[in-house]
Structure formats: structure tokens, C-alpha cells
C-alpha atoms as a PDB file:
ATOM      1  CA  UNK A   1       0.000   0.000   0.000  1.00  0.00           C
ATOM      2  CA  UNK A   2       1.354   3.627  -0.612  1.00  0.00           C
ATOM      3  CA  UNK A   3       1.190   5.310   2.339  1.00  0.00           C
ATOM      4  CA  UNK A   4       2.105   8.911   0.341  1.00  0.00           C
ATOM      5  CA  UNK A   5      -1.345   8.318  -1.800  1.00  0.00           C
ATOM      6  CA  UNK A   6      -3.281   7.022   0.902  1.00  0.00           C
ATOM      7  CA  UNK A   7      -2.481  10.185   3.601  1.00  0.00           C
ATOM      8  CA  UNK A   8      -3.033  12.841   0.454  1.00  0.00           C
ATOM      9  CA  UNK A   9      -6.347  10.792  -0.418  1.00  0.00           C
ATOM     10  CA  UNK A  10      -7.237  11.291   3.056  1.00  0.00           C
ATOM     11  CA  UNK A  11      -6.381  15.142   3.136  1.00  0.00           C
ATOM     12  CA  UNK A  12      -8.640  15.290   0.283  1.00  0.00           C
ATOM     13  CA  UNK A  13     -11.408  13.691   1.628  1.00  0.00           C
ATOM     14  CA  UNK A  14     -11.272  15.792   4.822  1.00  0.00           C
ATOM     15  CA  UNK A  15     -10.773  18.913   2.594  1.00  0.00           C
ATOM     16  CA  UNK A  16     -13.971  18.391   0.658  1.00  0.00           C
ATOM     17  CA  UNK A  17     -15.730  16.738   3.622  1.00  0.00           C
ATOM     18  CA  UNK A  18     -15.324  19.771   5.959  1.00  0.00           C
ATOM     19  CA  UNK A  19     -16.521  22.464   2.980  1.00  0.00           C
ATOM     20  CA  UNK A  20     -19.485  20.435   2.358  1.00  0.00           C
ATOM     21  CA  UNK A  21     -20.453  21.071   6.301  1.00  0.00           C
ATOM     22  CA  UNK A  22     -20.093  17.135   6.432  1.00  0.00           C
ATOM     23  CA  UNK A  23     -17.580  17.136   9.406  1.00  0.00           C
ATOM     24  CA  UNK A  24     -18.007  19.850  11.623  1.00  0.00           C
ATOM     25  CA  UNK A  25     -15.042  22.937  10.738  1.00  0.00           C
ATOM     26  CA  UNK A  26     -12.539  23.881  13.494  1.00  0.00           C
ATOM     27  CA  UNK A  27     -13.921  24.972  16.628  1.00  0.00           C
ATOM     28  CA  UNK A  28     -14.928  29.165  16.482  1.00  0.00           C
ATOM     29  CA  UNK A  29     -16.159  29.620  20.466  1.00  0.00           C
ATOM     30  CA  UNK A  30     -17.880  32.267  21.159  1.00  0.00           C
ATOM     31  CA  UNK A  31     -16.978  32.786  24.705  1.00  0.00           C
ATOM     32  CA  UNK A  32     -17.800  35.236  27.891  1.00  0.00           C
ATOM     33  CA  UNK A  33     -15.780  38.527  27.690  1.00  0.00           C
ATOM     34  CA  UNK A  34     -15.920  38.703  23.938  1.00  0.00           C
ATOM     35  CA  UNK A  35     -17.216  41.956  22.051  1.00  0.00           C
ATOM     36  CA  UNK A  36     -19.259  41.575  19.109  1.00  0.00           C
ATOM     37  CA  UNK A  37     -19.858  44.285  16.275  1.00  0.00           C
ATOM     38  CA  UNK A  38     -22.264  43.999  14.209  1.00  0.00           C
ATOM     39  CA  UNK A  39     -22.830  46.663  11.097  1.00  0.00           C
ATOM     40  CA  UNK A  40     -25.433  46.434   7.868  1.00  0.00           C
ATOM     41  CA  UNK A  41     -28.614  47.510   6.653  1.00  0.00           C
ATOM     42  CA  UNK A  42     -31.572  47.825   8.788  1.00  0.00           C
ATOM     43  CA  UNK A  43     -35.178  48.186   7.479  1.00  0.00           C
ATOM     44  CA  UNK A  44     -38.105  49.361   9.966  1.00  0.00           C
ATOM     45  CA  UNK A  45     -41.475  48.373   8.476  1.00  0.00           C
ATOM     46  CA  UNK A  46     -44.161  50.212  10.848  1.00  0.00           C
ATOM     47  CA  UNK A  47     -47.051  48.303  11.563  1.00  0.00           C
ATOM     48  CA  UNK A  48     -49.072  51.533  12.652  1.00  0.00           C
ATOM     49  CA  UNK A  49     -52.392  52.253  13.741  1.00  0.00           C
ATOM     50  CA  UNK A  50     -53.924  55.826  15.267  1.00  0.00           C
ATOM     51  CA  UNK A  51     -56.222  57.066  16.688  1.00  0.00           C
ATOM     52  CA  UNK A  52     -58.989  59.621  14.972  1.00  0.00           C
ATOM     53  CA  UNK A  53     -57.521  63.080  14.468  1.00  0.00           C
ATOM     54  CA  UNK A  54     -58.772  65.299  16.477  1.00  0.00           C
ATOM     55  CA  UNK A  55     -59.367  69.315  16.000  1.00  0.00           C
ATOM     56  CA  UNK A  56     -59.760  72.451  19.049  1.00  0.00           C
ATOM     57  CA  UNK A  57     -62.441  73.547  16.997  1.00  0.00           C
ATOM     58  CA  UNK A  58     -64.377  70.691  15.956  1.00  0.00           C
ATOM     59  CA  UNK A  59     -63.753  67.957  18.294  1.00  0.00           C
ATOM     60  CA  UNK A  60     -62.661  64.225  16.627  1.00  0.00           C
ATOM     61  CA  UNK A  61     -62.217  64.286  12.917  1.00  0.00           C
ATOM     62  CA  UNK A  62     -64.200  60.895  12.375  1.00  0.00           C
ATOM     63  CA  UNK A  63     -62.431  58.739   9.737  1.00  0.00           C
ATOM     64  CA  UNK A  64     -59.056  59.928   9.870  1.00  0.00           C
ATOM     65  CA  UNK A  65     -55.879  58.533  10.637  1.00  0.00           C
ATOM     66  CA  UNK A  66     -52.013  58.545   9.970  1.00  0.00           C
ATOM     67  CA  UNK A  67     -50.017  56.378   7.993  1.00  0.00           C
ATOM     68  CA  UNK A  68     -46.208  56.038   8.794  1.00  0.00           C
ATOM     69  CA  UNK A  69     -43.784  54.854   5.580  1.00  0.00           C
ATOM     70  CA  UNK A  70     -40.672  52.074   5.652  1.00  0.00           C
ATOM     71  CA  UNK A  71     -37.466  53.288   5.501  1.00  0.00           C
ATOM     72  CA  UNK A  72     -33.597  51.678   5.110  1.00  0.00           C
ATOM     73  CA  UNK A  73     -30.874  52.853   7.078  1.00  0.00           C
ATOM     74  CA  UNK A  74     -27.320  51.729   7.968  1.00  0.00           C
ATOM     75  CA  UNK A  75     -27.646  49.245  11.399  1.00  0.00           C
ATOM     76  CA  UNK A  76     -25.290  49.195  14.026  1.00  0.00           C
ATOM     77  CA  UNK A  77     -24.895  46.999  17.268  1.00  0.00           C
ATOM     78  CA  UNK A  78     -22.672  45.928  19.574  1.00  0.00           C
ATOM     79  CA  UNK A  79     -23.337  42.629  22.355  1.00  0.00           C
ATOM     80  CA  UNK A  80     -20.860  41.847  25.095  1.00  0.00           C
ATOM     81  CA  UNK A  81     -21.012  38.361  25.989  1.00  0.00           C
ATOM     82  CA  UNK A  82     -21.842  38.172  29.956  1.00  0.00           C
ATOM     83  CA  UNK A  83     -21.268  34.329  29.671  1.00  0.00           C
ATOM     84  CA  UNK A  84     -20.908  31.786  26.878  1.00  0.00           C
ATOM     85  CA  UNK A  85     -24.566  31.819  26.166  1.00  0.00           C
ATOM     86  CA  UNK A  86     -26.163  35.503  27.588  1.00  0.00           C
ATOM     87  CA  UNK A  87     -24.957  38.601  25.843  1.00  0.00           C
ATOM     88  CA  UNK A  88     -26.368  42.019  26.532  1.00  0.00           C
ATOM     89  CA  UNK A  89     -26.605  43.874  23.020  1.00  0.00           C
ATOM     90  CA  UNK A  90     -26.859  48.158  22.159  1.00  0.00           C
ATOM     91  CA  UNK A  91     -28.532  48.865  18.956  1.00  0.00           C
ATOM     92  CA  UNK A  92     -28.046  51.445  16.973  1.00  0.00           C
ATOM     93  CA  UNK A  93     -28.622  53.243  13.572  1.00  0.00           C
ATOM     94  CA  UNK A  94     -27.964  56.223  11.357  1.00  0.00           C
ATOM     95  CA  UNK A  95     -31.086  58.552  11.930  1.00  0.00           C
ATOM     96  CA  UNK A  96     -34.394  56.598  10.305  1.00  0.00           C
ATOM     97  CA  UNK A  97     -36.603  59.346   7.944  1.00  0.00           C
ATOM     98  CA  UNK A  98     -40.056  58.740   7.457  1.00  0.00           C
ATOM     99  CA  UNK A  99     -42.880  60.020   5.020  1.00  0.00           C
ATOM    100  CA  UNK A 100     -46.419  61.123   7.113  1.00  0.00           C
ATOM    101  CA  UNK A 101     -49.531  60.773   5.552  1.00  0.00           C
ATOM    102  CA  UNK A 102     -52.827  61.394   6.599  1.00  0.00           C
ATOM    103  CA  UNK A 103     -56.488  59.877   5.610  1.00  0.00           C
ATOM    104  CA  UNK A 104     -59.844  60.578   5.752  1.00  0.00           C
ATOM    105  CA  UNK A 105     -59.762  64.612   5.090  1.00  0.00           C
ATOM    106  CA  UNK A 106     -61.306  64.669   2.145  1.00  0.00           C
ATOM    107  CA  UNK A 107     -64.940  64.451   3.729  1.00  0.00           C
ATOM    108  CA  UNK A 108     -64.736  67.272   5.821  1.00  0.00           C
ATOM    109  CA  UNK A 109     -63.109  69.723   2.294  1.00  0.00           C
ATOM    110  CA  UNK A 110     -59.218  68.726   2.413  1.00  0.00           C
ATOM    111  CA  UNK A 111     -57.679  67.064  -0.355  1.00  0.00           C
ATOM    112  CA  UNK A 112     -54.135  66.824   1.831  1.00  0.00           C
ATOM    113  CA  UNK A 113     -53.067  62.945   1.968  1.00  0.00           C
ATOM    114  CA  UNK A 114     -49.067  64.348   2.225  1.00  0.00           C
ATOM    115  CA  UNK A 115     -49.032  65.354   6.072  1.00  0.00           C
ATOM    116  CA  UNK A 116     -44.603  65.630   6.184  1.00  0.00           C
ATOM    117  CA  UNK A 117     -41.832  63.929   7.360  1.00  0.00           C
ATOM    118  CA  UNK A 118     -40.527  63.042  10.752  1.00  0.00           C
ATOM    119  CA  UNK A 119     -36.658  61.938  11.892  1.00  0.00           C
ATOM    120  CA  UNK A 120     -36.146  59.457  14.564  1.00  0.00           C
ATOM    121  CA  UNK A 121     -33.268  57.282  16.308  1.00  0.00           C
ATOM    122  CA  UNK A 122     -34.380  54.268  18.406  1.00  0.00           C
ATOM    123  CA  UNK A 123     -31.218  53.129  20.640  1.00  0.00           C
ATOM    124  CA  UNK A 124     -32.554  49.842  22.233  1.00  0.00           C
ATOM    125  CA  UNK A 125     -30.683  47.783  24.748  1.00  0.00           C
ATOM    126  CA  UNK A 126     -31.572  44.118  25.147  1.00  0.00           C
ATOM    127  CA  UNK A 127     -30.251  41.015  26.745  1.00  0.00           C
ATOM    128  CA  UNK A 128     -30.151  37.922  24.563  1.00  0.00           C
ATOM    129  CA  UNK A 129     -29.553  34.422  25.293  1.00  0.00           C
ATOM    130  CA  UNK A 130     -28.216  31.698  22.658  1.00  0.00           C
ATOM    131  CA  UNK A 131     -29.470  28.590  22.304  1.00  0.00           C
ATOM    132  CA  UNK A 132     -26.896  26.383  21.343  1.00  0.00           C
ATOM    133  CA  UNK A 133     -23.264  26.011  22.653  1.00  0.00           C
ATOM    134  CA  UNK A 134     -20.313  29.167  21.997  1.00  0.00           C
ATOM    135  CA  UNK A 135     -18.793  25.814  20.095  1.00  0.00           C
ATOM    136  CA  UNK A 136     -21.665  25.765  17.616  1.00  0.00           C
ATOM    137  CA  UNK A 137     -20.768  27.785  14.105  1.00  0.00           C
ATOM    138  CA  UNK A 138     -24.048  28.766  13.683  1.00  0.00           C
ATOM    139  CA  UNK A 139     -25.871  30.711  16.746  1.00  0.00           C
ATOM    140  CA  UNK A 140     -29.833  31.362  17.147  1.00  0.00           C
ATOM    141  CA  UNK A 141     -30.395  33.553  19.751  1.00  0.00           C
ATOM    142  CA  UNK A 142     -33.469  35.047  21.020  1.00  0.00           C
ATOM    143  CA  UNK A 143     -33.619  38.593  22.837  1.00  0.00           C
ATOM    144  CA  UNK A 144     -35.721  40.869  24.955  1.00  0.00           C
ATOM    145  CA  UNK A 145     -35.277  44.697  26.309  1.00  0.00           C
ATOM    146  CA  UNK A 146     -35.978  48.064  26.499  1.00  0.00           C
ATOM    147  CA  UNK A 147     -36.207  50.673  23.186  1.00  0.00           C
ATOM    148  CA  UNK A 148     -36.373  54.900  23.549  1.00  0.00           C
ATOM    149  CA  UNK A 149     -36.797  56.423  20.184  1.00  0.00           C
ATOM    150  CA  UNK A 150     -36.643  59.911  19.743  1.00  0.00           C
ATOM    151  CA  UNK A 151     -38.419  61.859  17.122  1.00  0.00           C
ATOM    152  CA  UNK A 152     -36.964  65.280  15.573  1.00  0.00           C
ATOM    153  CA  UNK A 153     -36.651  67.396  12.780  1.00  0.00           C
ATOM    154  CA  UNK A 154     -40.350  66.967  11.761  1.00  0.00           C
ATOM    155  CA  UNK A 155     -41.405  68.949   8.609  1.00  0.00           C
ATOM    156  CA  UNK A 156     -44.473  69.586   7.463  1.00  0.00           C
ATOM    157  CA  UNK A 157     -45.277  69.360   3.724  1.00  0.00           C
ATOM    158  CA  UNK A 158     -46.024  72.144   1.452  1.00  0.00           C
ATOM    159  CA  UNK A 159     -49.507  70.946   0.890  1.00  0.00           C
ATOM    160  CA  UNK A 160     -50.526  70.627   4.957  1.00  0.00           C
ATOM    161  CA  UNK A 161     -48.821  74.343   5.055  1.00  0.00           C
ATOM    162  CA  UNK A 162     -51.249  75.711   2.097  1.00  0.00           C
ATOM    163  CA  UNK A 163     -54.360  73.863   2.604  1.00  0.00           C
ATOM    164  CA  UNK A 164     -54.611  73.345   6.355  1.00  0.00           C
ATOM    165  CA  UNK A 165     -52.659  76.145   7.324  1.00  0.00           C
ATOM    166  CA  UNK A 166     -50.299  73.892   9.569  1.00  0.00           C
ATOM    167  CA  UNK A 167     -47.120  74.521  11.416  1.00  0.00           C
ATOM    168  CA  UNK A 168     -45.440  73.089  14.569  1.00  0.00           C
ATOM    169  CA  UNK A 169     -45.584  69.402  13.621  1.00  0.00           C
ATOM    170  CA  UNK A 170     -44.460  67.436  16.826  1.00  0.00           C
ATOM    171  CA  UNK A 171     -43.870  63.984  17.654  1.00  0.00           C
ATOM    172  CA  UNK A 172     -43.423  62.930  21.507  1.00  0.00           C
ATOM    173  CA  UNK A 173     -40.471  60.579  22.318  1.00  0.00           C
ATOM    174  CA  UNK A 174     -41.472  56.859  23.251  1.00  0.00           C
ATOM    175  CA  UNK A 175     -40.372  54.082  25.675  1.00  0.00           C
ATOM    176  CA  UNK A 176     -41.358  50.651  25.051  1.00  0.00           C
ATOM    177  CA  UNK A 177     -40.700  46.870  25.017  1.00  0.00           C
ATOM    178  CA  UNK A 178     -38.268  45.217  22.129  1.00  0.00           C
ATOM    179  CA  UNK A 179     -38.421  41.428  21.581  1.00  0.00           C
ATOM    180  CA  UNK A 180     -35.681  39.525  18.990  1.00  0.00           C
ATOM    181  CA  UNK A 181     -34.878  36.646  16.948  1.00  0.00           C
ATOM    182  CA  UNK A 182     -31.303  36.494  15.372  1.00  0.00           C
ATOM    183  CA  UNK A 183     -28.803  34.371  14.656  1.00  0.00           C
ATOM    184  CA  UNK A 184     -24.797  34.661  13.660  1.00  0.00           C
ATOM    185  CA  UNK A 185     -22.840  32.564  11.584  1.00  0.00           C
ATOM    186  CA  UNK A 186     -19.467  32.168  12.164  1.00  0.00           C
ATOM    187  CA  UNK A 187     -17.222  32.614   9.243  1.00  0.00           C
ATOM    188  CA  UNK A 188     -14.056  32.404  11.465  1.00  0.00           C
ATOM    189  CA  UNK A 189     -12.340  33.149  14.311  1.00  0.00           C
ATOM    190  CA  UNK A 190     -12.745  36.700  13.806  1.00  0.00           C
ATOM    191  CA  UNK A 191     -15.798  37.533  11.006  1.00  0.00           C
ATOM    192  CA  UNK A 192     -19.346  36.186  11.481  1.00  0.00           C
ATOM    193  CA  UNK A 193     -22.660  36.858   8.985  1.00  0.00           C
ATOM    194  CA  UNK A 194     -25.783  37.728  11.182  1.00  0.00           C
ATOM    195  CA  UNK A 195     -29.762  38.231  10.556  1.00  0.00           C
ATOM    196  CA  UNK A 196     -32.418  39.613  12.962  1.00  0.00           C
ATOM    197  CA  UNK A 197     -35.998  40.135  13.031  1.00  0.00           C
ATOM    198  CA  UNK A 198     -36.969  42.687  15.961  1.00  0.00           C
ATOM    199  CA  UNK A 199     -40.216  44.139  16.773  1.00  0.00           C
ATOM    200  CA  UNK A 200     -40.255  47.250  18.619  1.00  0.00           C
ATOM    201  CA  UNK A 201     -43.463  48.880  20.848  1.00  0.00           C
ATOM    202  CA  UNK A 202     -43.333  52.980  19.903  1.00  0.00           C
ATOM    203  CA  UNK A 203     -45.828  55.094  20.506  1.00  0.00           C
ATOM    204  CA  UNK A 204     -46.625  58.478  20.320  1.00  0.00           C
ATOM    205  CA  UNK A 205     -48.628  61.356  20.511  1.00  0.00           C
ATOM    206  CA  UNK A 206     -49.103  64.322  17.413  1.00  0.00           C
ATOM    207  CA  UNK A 207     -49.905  67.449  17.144  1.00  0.00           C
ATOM    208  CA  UNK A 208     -49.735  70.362  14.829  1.00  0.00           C
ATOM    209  CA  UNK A 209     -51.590  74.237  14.486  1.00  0.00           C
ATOM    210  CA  UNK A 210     -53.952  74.079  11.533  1.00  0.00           C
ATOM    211  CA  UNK A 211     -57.087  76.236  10.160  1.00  0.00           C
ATOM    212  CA  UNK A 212     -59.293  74.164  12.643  1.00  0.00           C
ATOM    213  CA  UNK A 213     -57.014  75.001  15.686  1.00  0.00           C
ATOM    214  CA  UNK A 214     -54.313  72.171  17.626  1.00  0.00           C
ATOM    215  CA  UNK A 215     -55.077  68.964  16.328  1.00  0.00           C
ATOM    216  CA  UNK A 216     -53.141  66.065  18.199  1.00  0.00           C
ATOM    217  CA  UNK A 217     -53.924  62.196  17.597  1.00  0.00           C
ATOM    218  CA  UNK A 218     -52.087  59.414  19.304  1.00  0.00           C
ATOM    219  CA  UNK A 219     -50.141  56.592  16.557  1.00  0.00           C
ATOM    220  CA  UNK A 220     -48.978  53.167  17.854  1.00  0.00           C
ATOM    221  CA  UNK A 221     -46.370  52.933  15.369  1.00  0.00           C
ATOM    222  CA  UNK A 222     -44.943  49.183  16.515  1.00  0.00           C
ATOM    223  CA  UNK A 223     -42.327  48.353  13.550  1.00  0.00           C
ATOM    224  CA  UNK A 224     -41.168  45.289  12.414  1.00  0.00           C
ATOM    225  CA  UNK A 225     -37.031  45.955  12.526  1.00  0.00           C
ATOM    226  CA  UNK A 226     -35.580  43.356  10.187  1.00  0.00           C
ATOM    227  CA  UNK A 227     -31.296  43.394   9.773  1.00  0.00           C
ATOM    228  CA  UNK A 228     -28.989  41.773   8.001  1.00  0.00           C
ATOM    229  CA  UNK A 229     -25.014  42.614   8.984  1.00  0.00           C
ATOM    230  CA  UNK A 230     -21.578  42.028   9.183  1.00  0.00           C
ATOM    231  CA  UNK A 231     -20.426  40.971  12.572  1.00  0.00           C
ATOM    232  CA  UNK A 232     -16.048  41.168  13.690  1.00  0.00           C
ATOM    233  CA  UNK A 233     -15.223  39.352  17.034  1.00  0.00           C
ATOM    234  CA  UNK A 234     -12.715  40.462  19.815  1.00  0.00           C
END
């Protein structure tokens, strides 16, 4: 027998073996005390619902509501693994910027659907526990904690300005609950691929001047935060 052909058949064998995810690859821990950073793109989808709009001068607008669009920003997070399987996670983002609209005006004379625009940043902090071993390449993990988002720079567009006279658009900052699924591949010792679906509990309440005096309504806005990223180890 030739040895020579039989170890490089072998090497082979393991080779293709291990890229095929038939043997498992060389072991990638993810262990208590290491930092993970995670960066991508981040998509909040809001799931919203309000309340009736509701004027100083003629009391609740029946019919009307507020509509809240998606928008795509750059994602950024960081977890600090307490132990090999409970990490406590900071999320962050560039500032989200989303389009207001408003229904239901056109029965009472208003043909405005384009309400304006509205900033907001929702830092969340969560703890999140893995279910599988810091051995395993590929980690699910499921999360739960606390989100503030702030709202600024709120604009009102040109058509709310003309036709309902409108100014002083303002959003009030929210506190609420955040729950998580995610997981992270691990590439290699250092680099890992990682997708999460978040939902986040925001609410807030409206208000702007118009022709029919203050008119405030209250919008659960709830988004579905969904992430993909690019994670380094250390």
C-alpha cells in the first residue's frame, strides 16, 4: 500500500468533507468577555395604527388617521457576551426618515393625503440568550429589552402648510418593550454573517396648528425591525 497516496487521499477527503459542512469545521467559540460588532442595513417596516384626528375647533375628525412609511438605514450593534450563552446587546442606527400621511380629510373639504416627514433614532438595549453552545458555528439567539426612540426634525409638507394652514408638527419621544430573533454565523475566528428580526413597541402622541385650531392624535407605530449585517469578534 502507498502510504504517500493514501495520507493525500485522506487530506482530500477531509478537505472536501469539511466544505461540504459534512464534518463539523474547526472549533470558532464564542466565549464570555468577547465583544461583538455587528454593522449592515436595517429596514423598519411600521405596523401603525392611530387614533382619529382630532381638531380644538371641531372635536374628533371621524375617519381619519395617519399612515407612517418604511425606511432603510445603515444598522449598528454591539453585544458583550456576559457568559458563553447571555450577551447584553446596544442597537443602533444612522437617523431613520419617514414620510407622514394622513387619511380621511377629504370628507370634511381637504384634499391633503401628504401630512410631512418626521426623523427618529431608536437606541434599544436588550439582553439575549443563545441557544446552542459558543462551540456551535451557527448561533440562534433570542432577545428581549428596552427601546427609547426619539423623534426630531419633523417637517411639514407644502400641501398641509397651504391647505390646512399647519405649522409646529411634533412627535413625543417613546419608551417601550423590544423582543428579537437572530442568529450569527461564524465565518471564522474573527468575522461572522448575522440576521435579525426585531419588533419594537413605539408610541406616540401628534400634534400640529392648523385652520381648525391644535389637532393632536395618538399613533402606535410598533415596527417590524428586520437586519442583516456584518459581525467582527474580539
Amino acid at each position: 500500500m502507498d502510504l504517500t497516496k493514501t495520507r493525500i487521499s485522506a487530506a482530500v477527503v477531509l478537505g472536501v468533507a469539511m466544505s461540504a459542512g459534512v464534518l463539523p469545521a474547526p472549533a470558532m467559540a464564542q466565549q464570555a468577555g468577547e465583544w461583538l460588532v455587528r454593522a449592515g442595513v436595517a429596514t423598519v417596516a411600521p405596523d401603525e395604527s392611530s387614533r382619529v384626528l382630532t381638531a380644538a375647533a371641531t372635536g374628533p375628525l371621524a375617519g381619519t388617521g395617519v399612515g407612517v412609511s418604511n425606511d432603510t438605514q445603515l444598522g449598528l450593534n454591539v453585544v458583550y457576551m456576559l457568559t458563553d450563552r447571555v450577551g447584553l446587546e446596544l442597537l443602533a442606527a444612522t437617523p431613520f426618515e419617514h414620510d407622514l400621511s394622513v387619511d380621511g380629510l377629504a370628507q370634511y373639504g381637504f384634499t391633503t393625503t401628504d401630512l410631512g416627514s418626521t426623523k427618529h433614532l431608536p437606541p434599544t438595549v436588550s439582553a439575549l440568550y443563545y441557544f446552542n453552545g459558543p462551540d456551535a458555528r451557527l448561533r440562534v439567539y433570542g432577545g428581549a429589552g428596552v427601546n427609547f426612540t426619539t423623534f426630531f426634525s419633523e417637517k411639514l409638507s407644502p400641501q398641509a402648510r397651504t391647505e390646512l394652514a399647519a405649522d409646529r408638527l411634533k412627535l413625543d419621544d417613546s419608551w417601550g418593550l423590544s423582543l428579537s430573533v437572530g442568529a450569527d454565523f461564524r465565518l471564522d475566528e474573527t468575522w461572522t454573517l448575522s440576521g435579525a428580526v426585531r419588533r419594537l413597541d413605539i408610541s406616540t402622541d401628534a400634534s400640529l396648528n392648523s385652520a381648525l385650531g391644535r389637532i393632536t392624535t395618538s399613533v402606535d407605530i410598533d415596527p417590524w425591525v428586520y437586519m442583516l449585517s456584518v459581525g467582527y469578534v474580539f
